[in-house]
N, C-alpha and C. Protein backbone atom coordinates (compact mmCIF):
# COMPACT_ATOMS: atom_id res chain seq x y z
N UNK A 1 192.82 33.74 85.48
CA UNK A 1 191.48 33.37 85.02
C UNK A 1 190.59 34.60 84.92
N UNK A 2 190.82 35.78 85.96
CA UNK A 2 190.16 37.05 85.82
C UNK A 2 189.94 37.15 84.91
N UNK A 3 191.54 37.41 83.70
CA UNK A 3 192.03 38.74 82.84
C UNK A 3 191.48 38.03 81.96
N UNK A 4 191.76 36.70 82.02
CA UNK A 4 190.83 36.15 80.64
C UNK A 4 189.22 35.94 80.34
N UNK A 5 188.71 35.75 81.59
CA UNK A 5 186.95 36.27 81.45
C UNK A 5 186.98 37.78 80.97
N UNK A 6 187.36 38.74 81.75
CA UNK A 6 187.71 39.26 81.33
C UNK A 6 187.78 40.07 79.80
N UNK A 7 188.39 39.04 79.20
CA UNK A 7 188.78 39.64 78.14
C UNK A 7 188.04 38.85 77.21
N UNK A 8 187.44 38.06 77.48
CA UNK A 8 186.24 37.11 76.59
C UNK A 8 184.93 37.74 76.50
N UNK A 9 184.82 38.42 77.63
CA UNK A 9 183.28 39.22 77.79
C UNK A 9 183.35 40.20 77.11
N UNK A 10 184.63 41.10 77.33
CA UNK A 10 185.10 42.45 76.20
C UNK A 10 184.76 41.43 74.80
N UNK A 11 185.39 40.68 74.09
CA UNK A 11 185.37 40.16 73.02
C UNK A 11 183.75 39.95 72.67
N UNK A 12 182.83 39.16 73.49
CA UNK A 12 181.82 39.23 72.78
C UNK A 12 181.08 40.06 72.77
N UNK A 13 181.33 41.15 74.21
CA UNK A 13 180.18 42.31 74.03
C UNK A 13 180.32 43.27 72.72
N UNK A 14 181.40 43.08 72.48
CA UNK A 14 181.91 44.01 70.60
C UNK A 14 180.87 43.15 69.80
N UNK A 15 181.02 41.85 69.57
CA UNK A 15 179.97 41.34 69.07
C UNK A 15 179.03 41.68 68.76
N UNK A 16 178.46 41.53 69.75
CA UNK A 16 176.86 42.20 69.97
C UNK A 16 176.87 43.32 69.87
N UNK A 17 177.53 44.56 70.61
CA UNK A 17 177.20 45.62 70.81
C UNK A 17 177.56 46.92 69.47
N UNK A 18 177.26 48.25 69.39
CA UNK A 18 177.73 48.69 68.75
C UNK A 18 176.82 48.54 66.69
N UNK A 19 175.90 47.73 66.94
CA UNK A 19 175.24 47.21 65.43
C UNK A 19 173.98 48.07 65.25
N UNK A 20 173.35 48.27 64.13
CA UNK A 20 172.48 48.91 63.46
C UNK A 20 171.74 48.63 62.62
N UNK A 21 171.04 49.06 62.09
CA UNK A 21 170.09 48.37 60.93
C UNK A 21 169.73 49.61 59.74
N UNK A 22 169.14 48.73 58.86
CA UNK A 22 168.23 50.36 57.66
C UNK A 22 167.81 49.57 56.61
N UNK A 23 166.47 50.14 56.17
CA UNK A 23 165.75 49.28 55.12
C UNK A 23 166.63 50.26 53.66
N UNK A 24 166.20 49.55 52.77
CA UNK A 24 166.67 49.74 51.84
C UNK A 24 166.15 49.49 50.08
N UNK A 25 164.89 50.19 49.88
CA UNK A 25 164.22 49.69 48.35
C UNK A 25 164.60 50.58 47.08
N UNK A 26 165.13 49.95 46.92
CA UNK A 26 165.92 50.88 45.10
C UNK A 26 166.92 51.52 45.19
N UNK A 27 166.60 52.65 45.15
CA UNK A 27 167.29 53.66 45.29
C UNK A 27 167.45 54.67 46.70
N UNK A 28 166.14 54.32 47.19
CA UNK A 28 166.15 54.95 48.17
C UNK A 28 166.31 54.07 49.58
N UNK A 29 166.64 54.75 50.72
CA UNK A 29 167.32 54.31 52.16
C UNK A 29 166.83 54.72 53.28
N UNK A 30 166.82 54.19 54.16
CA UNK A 30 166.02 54.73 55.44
C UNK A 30 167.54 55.57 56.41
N UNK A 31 167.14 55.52 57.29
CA UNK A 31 168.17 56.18 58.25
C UNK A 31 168.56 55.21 59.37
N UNK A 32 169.98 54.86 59.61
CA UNK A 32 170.43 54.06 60.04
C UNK A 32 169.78 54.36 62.18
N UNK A 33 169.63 53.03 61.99
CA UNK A 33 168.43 53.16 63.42
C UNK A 33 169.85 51.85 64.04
N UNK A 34 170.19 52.31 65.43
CA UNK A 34 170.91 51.85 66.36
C UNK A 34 169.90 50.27 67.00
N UNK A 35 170.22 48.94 67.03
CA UNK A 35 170.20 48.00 67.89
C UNK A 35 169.97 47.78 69.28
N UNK A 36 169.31 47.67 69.65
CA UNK A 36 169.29 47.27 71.03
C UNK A 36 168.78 46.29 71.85
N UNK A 37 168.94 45.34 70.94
CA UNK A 37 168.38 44.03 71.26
C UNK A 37 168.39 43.19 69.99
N UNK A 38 168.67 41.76 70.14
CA UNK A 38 168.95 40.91 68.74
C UNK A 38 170.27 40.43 68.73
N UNK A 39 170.78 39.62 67.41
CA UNK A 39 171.48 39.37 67.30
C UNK A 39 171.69 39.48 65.69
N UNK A 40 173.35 39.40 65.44
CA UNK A 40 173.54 39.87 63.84
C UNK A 40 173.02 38.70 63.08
N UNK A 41 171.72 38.81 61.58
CA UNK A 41 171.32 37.62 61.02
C UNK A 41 172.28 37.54 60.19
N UNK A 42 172.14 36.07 60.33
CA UNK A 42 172.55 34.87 59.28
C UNK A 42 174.07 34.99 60.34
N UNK A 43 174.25 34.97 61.03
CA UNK A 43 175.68 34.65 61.96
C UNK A 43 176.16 33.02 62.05
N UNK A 44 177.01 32.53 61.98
CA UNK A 44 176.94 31.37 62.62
C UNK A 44 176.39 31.09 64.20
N UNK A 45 177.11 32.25 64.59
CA UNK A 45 176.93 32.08 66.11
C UNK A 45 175.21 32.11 66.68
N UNK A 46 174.31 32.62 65.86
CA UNK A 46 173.30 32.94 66.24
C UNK A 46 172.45 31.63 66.68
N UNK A 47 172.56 30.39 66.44
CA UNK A 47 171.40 29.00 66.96
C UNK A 47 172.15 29.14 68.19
N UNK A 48 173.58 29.38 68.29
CA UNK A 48 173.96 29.35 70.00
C UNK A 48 173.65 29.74 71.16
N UNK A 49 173.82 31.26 70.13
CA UNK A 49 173.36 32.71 71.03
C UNK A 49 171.50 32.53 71.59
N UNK A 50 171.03 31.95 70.33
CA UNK A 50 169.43 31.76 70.65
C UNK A 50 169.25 31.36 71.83
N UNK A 51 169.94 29.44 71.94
CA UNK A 51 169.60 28.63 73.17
C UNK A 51 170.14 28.91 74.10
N UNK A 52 171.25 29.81 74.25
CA UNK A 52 171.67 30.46 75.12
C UNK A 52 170.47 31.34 76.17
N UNK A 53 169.91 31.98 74.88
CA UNK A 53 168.38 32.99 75.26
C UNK A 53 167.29 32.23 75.64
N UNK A 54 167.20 31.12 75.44
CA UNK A 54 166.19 30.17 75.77
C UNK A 54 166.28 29.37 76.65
N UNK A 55 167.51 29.91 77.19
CA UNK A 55 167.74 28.32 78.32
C UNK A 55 166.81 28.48 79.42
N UNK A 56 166.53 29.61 80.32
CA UNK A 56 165.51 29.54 81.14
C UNK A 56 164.07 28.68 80.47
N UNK A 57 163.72 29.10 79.35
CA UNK A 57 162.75 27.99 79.00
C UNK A 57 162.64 26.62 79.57
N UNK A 58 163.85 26.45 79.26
CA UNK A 58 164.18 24.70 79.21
C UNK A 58 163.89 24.66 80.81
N UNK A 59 164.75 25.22 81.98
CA UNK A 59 164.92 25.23 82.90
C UNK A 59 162.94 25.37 83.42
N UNK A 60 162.09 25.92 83.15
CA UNK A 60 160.93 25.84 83.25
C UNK A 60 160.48 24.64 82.95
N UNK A 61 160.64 23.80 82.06
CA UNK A 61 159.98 22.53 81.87
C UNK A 61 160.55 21.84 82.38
N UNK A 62 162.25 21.45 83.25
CA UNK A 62 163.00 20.46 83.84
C UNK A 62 162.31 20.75 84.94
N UNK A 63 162.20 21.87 85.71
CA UNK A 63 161.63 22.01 87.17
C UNK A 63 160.47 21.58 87.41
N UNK A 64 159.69 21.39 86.44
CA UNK A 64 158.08 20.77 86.00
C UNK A 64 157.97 19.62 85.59
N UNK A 65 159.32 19.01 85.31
CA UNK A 65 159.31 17.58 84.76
C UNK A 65 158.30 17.65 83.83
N UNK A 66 158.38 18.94 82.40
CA UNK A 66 157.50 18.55 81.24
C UNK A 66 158.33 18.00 80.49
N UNK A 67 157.29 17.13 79.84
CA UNK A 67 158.26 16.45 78.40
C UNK A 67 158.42 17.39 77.09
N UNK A 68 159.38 18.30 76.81
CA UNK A 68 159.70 19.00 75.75
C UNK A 68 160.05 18.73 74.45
N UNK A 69 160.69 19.51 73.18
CA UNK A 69 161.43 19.17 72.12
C UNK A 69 161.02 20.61 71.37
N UNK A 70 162.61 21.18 71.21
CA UNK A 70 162.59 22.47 70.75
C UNK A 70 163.27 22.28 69.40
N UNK A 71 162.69 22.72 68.55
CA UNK A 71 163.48 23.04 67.20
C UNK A 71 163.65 24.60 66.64
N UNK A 72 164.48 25.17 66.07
CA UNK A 72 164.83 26.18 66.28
C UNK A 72 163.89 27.34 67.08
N UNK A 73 163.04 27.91 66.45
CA UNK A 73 162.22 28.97 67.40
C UNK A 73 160.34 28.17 67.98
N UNK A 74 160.49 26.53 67.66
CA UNK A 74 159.48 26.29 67.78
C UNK A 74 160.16 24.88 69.04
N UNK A 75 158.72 25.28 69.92
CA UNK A 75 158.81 24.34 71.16
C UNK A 75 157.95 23.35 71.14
N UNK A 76 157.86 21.97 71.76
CA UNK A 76 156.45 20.92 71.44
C UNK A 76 156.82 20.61 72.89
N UNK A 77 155.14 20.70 73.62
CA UNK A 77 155.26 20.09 74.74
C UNK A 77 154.58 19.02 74.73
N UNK A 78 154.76 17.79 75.53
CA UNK A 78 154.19 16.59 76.03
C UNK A 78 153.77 16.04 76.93
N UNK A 79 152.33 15.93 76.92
CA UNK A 79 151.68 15.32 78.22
C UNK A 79 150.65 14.28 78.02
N UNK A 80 151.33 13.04 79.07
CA UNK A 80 150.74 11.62 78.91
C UNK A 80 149.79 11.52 80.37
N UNK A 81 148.73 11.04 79.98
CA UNK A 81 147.54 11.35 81.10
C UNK A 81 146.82 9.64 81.48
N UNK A 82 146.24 9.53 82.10
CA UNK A 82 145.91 8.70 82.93
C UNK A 82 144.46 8.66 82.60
N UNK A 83 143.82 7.65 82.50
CA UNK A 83 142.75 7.47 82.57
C UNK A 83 141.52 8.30 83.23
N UNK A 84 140.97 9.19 82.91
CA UNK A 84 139.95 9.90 83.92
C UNK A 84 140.85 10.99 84.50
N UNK A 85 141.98 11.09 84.58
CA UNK A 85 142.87 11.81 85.84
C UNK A 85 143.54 13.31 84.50
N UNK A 86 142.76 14.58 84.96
CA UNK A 86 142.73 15.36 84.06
C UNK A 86 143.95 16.27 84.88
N UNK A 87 144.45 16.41 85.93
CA UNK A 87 144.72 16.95 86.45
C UNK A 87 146.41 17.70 86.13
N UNK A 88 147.16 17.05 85.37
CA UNK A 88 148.31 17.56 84.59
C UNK A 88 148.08 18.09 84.08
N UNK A 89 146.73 18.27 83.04
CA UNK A 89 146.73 19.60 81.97
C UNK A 89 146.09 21.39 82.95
N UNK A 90 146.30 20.64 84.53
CA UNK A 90 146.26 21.57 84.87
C UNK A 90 147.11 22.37 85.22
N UNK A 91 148.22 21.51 85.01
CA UNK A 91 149.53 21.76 85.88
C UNK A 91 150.53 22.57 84.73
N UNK A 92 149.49 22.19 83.24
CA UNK A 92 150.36 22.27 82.23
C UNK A 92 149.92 23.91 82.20
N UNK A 93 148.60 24.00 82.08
CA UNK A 93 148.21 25.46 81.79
C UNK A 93 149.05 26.84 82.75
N UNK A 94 148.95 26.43 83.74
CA UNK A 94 149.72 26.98 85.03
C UNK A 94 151.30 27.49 84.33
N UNK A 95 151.92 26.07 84.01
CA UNK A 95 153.21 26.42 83.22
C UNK A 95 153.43 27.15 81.82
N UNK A 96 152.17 27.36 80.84
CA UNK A 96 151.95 27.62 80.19
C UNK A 96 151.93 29.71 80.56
N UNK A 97 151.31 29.71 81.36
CA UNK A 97 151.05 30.82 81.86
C UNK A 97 152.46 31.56 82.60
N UNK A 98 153.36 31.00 82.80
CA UNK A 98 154.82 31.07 83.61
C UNK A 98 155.52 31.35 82.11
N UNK A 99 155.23 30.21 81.31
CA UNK A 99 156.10 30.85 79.93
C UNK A 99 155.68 32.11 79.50
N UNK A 100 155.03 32.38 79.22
CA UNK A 100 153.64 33.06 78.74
C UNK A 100 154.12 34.64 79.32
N UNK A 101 154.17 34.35 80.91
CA UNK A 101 154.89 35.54 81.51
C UNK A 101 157.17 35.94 81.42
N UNK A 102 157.21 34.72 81.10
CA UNK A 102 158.88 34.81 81.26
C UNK A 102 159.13 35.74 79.79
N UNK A 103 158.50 34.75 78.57
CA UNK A 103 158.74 35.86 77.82
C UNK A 103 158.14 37.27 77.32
N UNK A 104 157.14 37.71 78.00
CA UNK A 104 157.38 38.32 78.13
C UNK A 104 158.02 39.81 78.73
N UNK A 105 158.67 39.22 80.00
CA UNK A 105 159.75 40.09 80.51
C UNK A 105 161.41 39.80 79.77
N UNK A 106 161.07 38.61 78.57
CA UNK A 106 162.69 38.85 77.87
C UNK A 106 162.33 39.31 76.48
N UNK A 107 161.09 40.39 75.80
CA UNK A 107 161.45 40.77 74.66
C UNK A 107 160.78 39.78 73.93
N UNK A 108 159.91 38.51 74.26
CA UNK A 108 159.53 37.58 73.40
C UNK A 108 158.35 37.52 73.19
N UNK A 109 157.25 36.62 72.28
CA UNK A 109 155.73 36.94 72.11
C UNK A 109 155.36 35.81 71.98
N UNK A 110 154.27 34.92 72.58
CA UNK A 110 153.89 33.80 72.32
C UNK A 110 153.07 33.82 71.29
N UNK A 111 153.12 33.06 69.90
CA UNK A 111 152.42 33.09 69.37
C UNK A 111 150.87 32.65 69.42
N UNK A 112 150.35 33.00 69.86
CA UNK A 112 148.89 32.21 69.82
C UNK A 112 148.19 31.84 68.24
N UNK A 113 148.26 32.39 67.86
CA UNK A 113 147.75 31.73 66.31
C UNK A 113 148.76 30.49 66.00
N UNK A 114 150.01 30.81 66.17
CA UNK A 114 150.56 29.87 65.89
C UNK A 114 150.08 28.58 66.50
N UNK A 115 150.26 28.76 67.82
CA UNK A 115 149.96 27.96 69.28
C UNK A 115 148.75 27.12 68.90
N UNK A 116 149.36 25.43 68.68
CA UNK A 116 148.07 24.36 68.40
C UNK A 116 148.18 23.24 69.90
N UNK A 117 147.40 22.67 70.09
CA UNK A 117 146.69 21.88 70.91
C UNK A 117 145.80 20.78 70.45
N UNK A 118 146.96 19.43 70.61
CA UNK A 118 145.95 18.20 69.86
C UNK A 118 146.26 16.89 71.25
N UNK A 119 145.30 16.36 71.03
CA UNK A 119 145.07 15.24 72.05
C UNK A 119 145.01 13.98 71.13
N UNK A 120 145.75 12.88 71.63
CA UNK A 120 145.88 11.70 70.76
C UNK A 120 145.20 10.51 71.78
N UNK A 121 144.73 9.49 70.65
CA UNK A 121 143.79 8.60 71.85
C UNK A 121 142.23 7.91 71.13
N UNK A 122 141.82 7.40 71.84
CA UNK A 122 140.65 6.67 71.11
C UNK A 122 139.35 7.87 71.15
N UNK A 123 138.82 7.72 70.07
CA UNK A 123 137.69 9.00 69.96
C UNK A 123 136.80 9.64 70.85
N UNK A 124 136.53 8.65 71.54
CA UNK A 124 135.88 8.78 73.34
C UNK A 124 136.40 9.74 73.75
N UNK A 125 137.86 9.09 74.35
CA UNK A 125 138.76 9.70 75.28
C UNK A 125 139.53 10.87 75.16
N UNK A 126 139.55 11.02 73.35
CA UNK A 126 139.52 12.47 72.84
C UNK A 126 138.92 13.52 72.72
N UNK A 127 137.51 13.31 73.16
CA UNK A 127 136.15 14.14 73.39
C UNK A 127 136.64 14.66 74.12
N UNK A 128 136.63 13.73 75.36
CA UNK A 128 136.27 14.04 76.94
C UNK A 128 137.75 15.23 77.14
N UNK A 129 139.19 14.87 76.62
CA UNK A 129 140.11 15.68 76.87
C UNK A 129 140.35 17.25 76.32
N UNK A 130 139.23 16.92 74.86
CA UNK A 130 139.32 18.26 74.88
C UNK A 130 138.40 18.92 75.00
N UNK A 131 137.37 18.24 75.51
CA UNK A 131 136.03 19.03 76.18
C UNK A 131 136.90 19.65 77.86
N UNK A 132 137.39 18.68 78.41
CA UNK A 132 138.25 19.48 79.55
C UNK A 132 139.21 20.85 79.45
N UNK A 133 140.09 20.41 78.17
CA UNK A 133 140.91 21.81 77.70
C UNK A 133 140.65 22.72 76.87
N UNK A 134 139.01 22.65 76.47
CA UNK A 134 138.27 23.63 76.06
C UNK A 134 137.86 24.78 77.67
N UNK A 135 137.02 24.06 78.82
CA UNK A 135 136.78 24.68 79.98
C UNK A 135 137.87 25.41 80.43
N UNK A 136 139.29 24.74 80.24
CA UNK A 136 140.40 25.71 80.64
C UNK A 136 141.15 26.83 79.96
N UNK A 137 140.10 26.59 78.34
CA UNK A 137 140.34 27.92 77.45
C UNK A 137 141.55 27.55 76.60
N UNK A 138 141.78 26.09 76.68
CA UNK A 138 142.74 25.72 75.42
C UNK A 138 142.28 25.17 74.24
N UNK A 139 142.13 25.88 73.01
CA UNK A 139 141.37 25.56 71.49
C UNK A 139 142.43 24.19 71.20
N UNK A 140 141.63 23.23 71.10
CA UNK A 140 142.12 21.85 70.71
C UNK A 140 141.64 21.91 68.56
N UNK A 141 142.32 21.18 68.23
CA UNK A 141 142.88 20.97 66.77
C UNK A 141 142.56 19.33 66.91
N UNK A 142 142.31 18.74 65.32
CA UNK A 142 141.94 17.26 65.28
C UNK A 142 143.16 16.74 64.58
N UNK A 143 143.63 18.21 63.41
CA UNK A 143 145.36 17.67 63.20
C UNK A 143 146.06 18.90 63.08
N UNK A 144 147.56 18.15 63.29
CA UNK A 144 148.59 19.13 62.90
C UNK A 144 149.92 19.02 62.26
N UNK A 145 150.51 19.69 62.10
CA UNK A 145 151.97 19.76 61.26
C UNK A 145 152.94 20.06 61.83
N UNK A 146 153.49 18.78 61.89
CA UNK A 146 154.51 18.74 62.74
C UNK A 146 156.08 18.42 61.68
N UNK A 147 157.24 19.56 61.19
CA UNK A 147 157.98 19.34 60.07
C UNK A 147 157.18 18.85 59.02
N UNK A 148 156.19 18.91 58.41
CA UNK A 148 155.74 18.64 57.03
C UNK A 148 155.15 17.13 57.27
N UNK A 149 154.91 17.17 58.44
CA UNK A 149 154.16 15.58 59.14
C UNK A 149 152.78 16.02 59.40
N UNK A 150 151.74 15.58 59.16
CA UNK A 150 150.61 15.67 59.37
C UNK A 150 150.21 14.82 60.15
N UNK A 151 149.72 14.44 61.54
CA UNK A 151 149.55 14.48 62.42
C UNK A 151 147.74 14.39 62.90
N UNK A 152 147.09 13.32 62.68
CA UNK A 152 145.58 13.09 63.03
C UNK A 152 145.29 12.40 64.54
N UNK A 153 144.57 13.55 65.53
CA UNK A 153 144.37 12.63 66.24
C UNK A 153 144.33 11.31 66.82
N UNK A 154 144.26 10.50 65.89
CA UNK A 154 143.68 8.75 65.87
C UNK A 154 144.74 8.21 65.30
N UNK A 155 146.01 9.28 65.27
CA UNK A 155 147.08 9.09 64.36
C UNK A 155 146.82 7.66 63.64
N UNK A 156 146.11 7.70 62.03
CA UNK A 156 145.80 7.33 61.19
C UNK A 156 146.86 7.91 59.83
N UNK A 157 147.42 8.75 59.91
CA UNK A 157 147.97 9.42 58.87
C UNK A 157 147.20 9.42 57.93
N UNK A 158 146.33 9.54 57.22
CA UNK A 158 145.50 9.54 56.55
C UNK A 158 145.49 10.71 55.56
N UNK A 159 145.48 12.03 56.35
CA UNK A 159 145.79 13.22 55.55
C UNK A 159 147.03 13.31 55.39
N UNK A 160 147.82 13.00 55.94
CA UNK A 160 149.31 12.52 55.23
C UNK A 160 149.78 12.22 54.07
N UNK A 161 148.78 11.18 53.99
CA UNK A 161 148.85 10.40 52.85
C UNK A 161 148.30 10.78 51.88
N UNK A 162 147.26 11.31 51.92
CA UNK A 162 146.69 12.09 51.22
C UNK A 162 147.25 13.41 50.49
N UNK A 163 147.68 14.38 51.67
CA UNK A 163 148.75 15.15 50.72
C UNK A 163 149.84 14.82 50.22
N UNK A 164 150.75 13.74 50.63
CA UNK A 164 151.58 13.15 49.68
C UNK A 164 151.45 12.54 48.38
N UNK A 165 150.25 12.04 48.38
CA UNK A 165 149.60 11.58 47.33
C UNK A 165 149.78 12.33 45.87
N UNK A 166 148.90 13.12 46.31
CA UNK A 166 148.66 14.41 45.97
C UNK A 166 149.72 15.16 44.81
N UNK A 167 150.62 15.40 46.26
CA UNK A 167 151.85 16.20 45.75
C UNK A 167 152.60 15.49 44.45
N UNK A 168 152.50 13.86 44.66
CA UNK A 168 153.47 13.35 44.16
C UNK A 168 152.59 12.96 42.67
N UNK A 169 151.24 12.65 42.59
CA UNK A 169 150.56 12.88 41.38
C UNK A 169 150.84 14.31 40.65
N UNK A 170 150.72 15.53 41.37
CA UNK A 170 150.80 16.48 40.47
C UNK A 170 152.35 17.38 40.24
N UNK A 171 153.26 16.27 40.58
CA UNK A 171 154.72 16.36 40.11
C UNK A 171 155.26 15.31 39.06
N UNK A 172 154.49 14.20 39.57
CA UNK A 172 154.75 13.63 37.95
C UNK A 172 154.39 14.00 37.27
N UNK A 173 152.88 13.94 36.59
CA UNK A 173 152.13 14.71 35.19
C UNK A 173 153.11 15.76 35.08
N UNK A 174 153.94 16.63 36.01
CA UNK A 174 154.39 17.80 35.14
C UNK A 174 156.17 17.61 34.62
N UNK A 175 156.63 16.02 35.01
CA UNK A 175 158.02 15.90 34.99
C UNK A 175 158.24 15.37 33.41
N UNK A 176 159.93 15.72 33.12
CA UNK A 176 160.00 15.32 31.89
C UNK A 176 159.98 13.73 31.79
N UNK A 177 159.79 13.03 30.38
CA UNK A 177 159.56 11.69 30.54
C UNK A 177 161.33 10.77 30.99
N UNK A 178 162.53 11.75 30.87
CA UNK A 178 163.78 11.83 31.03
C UNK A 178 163.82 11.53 33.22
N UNK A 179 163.02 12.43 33.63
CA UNK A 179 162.94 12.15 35.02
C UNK A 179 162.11 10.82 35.42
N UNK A 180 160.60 10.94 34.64
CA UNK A 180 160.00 9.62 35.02
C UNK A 180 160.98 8.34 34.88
N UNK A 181 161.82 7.76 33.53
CA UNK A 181 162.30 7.15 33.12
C UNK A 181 163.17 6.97 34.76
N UNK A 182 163.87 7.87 35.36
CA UNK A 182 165.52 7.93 36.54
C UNK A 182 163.79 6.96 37.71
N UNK A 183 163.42 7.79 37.74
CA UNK A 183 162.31 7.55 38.92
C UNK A 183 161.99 5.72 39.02
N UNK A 184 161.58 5.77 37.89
CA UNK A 184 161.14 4.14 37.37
C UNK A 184 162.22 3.18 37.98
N UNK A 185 163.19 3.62 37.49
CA UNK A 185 164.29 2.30 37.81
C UNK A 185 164.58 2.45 39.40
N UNK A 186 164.58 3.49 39.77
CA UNK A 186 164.39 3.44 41.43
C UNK A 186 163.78 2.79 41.68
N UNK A 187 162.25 2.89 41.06
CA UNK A 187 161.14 1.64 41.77
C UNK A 187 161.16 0.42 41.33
N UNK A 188 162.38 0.24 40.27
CA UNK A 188 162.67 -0.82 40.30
C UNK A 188 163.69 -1.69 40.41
N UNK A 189 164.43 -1.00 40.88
CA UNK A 189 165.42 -1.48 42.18
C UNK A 189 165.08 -1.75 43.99
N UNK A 190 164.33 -0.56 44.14
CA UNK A 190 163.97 -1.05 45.38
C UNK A 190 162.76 -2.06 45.62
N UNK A 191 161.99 -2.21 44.43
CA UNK A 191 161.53 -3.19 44.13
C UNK A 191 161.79 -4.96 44.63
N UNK A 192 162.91 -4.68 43.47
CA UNK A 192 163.82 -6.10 43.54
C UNK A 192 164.97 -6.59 44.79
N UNK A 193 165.01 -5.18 45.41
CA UNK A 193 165.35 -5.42 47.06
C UNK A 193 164.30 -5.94 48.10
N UNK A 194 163.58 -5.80 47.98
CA UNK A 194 162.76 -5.66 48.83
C UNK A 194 161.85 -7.50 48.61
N UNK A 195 161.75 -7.34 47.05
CA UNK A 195 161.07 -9.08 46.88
C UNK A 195 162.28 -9.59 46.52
N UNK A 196 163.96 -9.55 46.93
CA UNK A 196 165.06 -10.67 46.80
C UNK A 196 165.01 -10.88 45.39
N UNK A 197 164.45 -10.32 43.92
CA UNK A 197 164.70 -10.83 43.40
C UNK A 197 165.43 -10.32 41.97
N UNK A 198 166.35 -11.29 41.38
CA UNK A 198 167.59 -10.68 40.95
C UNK A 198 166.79 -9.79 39.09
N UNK A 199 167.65 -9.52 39.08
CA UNK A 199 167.54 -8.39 37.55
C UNK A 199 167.03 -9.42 36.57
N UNK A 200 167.89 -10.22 36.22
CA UNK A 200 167.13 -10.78 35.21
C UNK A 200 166.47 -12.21 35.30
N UNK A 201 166.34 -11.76 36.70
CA UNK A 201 165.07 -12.77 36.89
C UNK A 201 163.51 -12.73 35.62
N UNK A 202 162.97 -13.61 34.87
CA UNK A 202 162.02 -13.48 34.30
C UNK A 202 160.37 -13.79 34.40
N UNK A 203 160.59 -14.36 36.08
CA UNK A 203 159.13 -14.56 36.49
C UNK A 203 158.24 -13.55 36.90
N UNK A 204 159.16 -12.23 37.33
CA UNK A 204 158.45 -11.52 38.07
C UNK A 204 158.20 -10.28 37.16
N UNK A 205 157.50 -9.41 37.47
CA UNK A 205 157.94 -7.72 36.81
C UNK A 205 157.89 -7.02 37.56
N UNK A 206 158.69 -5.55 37.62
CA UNK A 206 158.90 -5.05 38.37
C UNK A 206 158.58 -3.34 38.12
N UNK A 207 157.79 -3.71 36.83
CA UNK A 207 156.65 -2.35 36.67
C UNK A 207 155.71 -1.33 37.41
């Protein structure tokens, strides 16, 4: 079992080790600059190698019992609060500040611009929470984007809908009448799924 750890650790430290980089515009080239930290892009191995790099993360929010969800380089934390009882987002900031410090002793940068803060809840109770995580110096947001989800406080979707709207008005006007035509019969098929009723049925339309 030695010779073969062993010889697995030799195997991936070649991997990793030994790589370089250099920009490259036209004609001209930079000078090949040695690695020392990273991993090779576009690898397969690299979403592995990542959570591999991230696992102390995780291990920070299990020991804290936070509610997490990581998608590739982006983390969402979750905290469900109690009536009046502010006292987890104190617990959260604290942990916030532990991440905050972990990466940076591994090479990592919290984004703060990136970094949003939204409170969900009846408009009251949304004041009051982020009038609290304003005092603790956390900038609260009324929405956000979450995968191409828009995300309103009062979760209303509203601006959701709105940019979908949107999008999908100013992709028709520009589609050929060959696409509208494919589109149409979609809506009118799922149409006629949806009200049970058959094709050449003649009471209904399905315009």
């Amino acid at each position: 079992m030695g010779k073969k750890r062993k010889w697995f650790l030799s195997w991936f430290s070649s991997y990793l080790e030994g790589r370089g980089y250099y920009v490259s515009i036209g004609e001209h080239q930079s000078k090949w600059t040695s690695m020392t930290c990273g991993v090779p892009q576009g690898s397969i191995l690299v979403p592995l190698l990542f959570r591999l790099y991230m696992l102390p993360l995780s291990q920070i929010m299990k020991k804290n019992q936070i509610a997490y969800h990581s998608y590739a380089d982006d983390t969402q934390i979750y905290l469900a609060l109690m009536l009046n009882d502010y006292s987890p987002i104190d617990s959260l900031c604290q942990r916030i500040d532990e991440i905050n410090s972990w990466m940076c002793q591994n090479f990592l940068q919290l984004n703060k611009e990136k970094t949003e803060v939204i409170a969900f809840g009846s408009k009251e109770e949304v004041l009051k929470v982020n009038a609290y995580l304003d005092s603790r110096g956390q900038t609260t947001k009324n929405q956000v984007r979450n995968l191409s989800v828009i995300l309103e406080s009062d979760l209303s979707f509203s601006s959701h809908v709105k940019a979908v709207t949107k999008s999908a008005y100013y992709n028709l006007k520009r589609s050929p009448k060959k696409t509208i035509r494919q589109l149409q019969l979609i809506q009118n098929t799922a149409a006629r799924i949806l009200t049970r009723t058959r094709k050449s049925c003649p009471n209904r339309s399905m315009a």
